[in-house]
Each structure stands twice: as structure tokens, then as C-alpha cells.
N, C-alpha and C. Protein backbone atom coordinates (compact mmCIF):
# COMPACT_ATOMS: atom_id res chain seq x y z
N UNK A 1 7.64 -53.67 -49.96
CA UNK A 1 8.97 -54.20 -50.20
C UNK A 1 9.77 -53.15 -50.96
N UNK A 2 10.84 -52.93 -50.12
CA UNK A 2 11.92 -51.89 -50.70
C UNK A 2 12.96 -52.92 -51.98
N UNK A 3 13.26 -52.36 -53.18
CA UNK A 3 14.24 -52.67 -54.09
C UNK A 3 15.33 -51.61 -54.47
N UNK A 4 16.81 -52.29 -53.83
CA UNK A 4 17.79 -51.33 -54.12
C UNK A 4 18.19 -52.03 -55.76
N UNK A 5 18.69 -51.43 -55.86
CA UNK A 5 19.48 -51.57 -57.55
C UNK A 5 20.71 -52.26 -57.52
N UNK A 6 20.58 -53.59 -58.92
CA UNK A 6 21.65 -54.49 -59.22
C UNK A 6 23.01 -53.34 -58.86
N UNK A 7 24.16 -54.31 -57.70
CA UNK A 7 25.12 -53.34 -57.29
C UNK A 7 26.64 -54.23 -58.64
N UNK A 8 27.50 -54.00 -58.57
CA UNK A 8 28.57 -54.26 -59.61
C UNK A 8 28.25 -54.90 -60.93
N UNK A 9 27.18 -54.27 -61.42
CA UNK A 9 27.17 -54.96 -62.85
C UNK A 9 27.52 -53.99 -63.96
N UNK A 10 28.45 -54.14 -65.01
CA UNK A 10 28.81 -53.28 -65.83
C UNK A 10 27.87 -53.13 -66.59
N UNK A 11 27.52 -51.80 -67.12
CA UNK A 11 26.68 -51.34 -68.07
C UNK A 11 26.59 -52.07 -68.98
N UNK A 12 27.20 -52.79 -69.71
CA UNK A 12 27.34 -53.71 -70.68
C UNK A 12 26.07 -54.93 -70.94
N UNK A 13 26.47 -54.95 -69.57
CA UNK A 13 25.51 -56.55 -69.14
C UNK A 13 23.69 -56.19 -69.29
N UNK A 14 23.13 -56.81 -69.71
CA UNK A 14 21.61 -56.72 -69.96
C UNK A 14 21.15 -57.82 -68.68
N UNK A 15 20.40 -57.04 -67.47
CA UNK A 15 19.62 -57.44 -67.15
C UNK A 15 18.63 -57.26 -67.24
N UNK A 16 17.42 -59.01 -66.48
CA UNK A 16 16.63 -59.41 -67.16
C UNK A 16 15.58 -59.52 -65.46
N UNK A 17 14.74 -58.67 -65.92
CA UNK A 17 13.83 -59.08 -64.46
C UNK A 17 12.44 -59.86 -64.59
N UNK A 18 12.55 -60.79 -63.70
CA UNK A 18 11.25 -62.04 -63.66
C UNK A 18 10.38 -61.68 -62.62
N UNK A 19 9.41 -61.81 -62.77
CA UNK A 19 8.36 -61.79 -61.50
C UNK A 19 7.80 -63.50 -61.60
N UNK A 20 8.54 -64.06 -59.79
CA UNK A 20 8.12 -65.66 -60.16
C UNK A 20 6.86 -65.65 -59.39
N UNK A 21 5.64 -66.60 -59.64
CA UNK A 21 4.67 -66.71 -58.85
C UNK A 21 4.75 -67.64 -57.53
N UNK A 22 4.30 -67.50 -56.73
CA UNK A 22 4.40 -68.25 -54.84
C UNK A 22 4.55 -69.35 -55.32
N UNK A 23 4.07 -70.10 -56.37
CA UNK A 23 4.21 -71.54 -56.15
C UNK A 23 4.96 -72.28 -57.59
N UNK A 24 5.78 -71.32 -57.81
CA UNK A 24 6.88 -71.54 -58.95
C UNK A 24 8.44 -71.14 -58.36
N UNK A 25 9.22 -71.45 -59.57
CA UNK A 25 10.42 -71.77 -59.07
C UNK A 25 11.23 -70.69 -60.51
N UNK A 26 12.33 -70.65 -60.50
CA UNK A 26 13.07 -69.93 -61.45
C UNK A 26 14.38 -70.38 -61.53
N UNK A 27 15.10 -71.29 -61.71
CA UNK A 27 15.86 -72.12 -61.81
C UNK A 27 17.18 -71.45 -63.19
N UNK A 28 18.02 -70.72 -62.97
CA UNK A 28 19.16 -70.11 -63.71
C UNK A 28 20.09 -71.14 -63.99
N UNK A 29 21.08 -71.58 -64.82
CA UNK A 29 22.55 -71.88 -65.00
C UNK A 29 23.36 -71.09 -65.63
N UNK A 30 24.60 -70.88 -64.74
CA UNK A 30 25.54 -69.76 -66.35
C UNK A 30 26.86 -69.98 -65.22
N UNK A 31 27.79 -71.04 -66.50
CA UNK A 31 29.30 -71.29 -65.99
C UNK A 31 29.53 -71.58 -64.96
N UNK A 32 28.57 -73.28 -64.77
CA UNK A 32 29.20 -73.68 -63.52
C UNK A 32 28.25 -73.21 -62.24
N UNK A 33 28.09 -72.12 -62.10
CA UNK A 33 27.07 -71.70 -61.06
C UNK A 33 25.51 -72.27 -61.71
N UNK A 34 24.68 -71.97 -60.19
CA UNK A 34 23.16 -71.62 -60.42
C UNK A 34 22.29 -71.42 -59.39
N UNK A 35 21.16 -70.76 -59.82
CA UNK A 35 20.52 -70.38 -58.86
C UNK A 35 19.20 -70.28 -58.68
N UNK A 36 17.91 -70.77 -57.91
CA UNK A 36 16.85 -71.21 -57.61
C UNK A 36 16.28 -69.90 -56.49
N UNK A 37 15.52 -69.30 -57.32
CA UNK A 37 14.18 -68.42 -56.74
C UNK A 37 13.20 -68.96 -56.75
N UNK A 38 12.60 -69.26 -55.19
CA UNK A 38 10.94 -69.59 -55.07
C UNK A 38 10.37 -68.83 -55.21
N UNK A 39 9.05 -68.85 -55.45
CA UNK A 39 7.56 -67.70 -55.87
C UNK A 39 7.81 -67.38 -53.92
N UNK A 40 7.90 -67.99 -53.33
CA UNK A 40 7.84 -67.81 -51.78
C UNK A 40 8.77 -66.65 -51.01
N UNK A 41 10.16 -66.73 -51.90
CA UNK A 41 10.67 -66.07 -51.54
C UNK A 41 12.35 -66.53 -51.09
N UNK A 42 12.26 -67.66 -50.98
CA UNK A 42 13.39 -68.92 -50.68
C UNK A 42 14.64 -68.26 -52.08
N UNK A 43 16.18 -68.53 -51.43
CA UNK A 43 16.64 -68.79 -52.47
C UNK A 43 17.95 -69.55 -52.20
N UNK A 44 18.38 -70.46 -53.38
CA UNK A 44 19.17 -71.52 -53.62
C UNK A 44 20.49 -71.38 -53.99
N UNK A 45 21.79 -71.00 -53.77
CA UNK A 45 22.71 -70.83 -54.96
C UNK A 45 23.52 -71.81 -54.84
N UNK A 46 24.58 -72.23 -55.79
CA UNK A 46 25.38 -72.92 -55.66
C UNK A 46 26.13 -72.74 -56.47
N UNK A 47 27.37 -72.41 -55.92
CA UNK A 47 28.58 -72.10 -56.55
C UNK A 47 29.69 -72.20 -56.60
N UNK A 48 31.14 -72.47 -56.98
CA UNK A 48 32.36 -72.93 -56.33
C UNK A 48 32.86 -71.57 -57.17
N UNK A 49 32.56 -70.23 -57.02
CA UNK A 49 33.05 -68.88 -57.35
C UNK A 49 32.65 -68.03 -56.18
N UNK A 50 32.98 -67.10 -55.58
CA UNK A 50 32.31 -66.16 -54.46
C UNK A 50 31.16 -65.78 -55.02
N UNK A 51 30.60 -65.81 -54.43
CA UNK A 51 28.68 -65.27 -53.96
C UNK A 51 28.32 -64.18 -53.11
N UNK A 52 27.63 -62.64 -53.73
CA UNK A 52 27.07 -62.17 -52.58
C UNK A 52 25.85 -62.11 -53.01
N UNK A 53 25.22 -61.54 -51.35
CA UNK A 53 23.61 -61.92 -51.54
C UNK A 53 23.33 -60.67 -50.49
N UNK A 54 22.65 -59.85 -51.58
CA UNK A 54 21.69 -58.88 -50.74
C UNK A 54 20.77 -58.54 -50.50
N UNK A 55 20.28 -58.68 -49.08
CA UNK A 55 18.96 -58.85 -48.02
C UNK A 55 18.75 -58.21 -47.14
N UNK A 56 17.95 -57.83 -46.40
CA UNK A 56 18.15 -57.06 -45.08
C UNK A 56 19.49 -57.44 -44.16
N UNK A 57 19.52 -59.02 -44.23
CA UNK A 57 21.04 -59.44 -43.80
C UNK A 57 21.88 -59.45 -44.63
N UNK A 58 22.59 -58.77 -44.71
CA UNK A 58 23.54 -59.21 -45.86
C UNK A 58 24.66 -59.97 -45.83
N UNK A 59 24.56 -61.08 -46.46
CA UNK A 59 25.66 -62.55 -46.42
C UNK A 59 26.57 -62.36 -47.56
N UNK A 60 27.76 -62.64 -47.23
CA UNK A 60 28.85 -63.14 -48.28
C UNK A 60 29.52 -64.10 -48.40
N UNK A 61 29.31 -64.84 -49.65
CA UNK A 61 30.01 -66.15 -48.75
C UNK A 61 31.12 -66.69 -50.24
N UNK A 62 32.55 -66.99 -50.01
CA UNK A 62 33.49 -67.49 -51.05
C UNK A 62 34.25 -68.82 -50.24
N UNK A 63 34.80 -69.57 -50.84
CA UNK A 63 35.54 -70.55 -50.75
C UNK A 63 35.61 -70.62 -49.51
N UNK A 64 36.81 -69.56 -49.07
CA UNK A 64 37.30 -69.91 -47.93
C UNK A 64 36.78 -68.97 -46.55
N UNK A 65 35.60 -67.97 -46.58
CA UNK A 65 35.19 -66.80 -46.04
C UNK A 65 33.88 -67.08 -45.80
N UNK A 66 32.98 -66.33 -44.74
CA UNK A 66 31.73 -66.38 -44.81
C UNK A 66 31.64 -65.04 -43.87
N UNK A 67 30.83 -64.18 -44.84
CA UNK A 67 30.84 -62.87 -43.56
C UNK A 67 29.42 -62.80 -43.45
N UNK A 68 28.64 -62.19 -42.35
CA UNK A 68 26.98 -61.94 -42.28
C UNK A 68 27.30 -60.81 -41.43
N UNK A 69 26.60 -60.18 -42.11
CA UNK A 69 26.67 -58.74 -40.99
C UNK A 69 24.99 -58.30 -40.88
N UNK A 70 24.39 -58.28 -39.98
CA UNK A 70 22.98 -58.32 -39.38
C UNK A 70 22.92 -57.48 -38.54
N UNK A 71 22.17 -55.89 -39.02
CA UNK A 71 21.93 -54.70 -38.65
C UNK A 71 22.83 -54.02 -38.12
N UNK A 72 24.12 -54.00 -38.77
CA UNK A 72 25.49 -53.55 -38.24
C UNK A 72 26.54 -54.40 -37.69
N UNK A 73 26.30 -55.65 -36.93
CA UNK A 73 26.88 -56.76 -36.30
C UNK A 73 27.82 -57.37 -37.66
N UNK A 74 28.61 -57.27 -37.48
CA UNK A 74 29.46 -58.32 -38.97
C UNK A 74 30.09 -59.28 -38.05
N UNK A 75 29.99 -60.31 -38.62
CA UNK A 75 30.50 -61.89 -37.95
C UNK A 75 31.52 -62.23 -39.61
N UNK A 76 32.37 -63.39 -39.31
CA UNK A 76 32.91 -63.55 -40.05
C UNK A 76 33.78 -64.85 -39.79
N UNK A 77 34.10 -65.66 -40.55
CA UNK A 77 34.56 -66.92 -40.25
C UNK A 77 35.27 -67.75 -41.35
């Protein structure tokens, strides 16, 4: 498993890295958002702020937008 590096976070900010186990969960809140990592690999967000999420697919998804762009293909809606 390849890991690229947290992308727009200001130096400022202290991140915090977890290693969850397969059959645990990691359950975040901060302002309204949150977000659920399975030990499996699954993940949960929920948010009424824009969200991106980076994966081999990479999804973006805000209010009124949803883009997926999958191995060059960008869709958008």
C-alpha cells in the first residue's frame, strides 16, 4: 500500500496518525462534521461542508457538486 501525504493542511495544524485494527472502528467529530474509519478499510463521512477524499478514485463531493474522476475519466454532476 502506497501513502501520499496529507494534501492542504497548514503547517500549523498537528496531525495525528491511528493505525485502526480490521475489526475496529475510529469514529472522529470536529464542527459539525465526522468521520468513521473501519479496521477493513470502509469509510463514512458526513458533512454539510465540502469533502475531498483521496483514493485511487478520487471523489469530491460539496453541497451542490459531485466530481469522480477514475483513472483519468472525470465525471461530474
Amino acid at each position: 500500500m502506497t501513502q501520499d501525504p496529507v494534501l492542504d493542511i497548514p503547517e500549523e495544524i498537528e496531525v495525528i496518525t491511528v493505525r485502526v485494527p480490521e475489526r475496529e472502528a475510529l469514529h472522529v467529530e470536529a464542527n459539525g462534521s465526522s468521520i468513521t474509519i473501519f479496521g477493513d478499510g470502509r469509510v463514512s463521512v458526513v458533512s454539510d461542508k465540502p469533502v475531498q477524499i483521496r483514493t485511487p478514485t478520487h471523489i469530491e463531493i460539496s453541497a451542490a457538486n459531485i466530481s469522480i474522476d477514475a483513472g483519468g475519466e472525470k465525471q461530474s454532476s
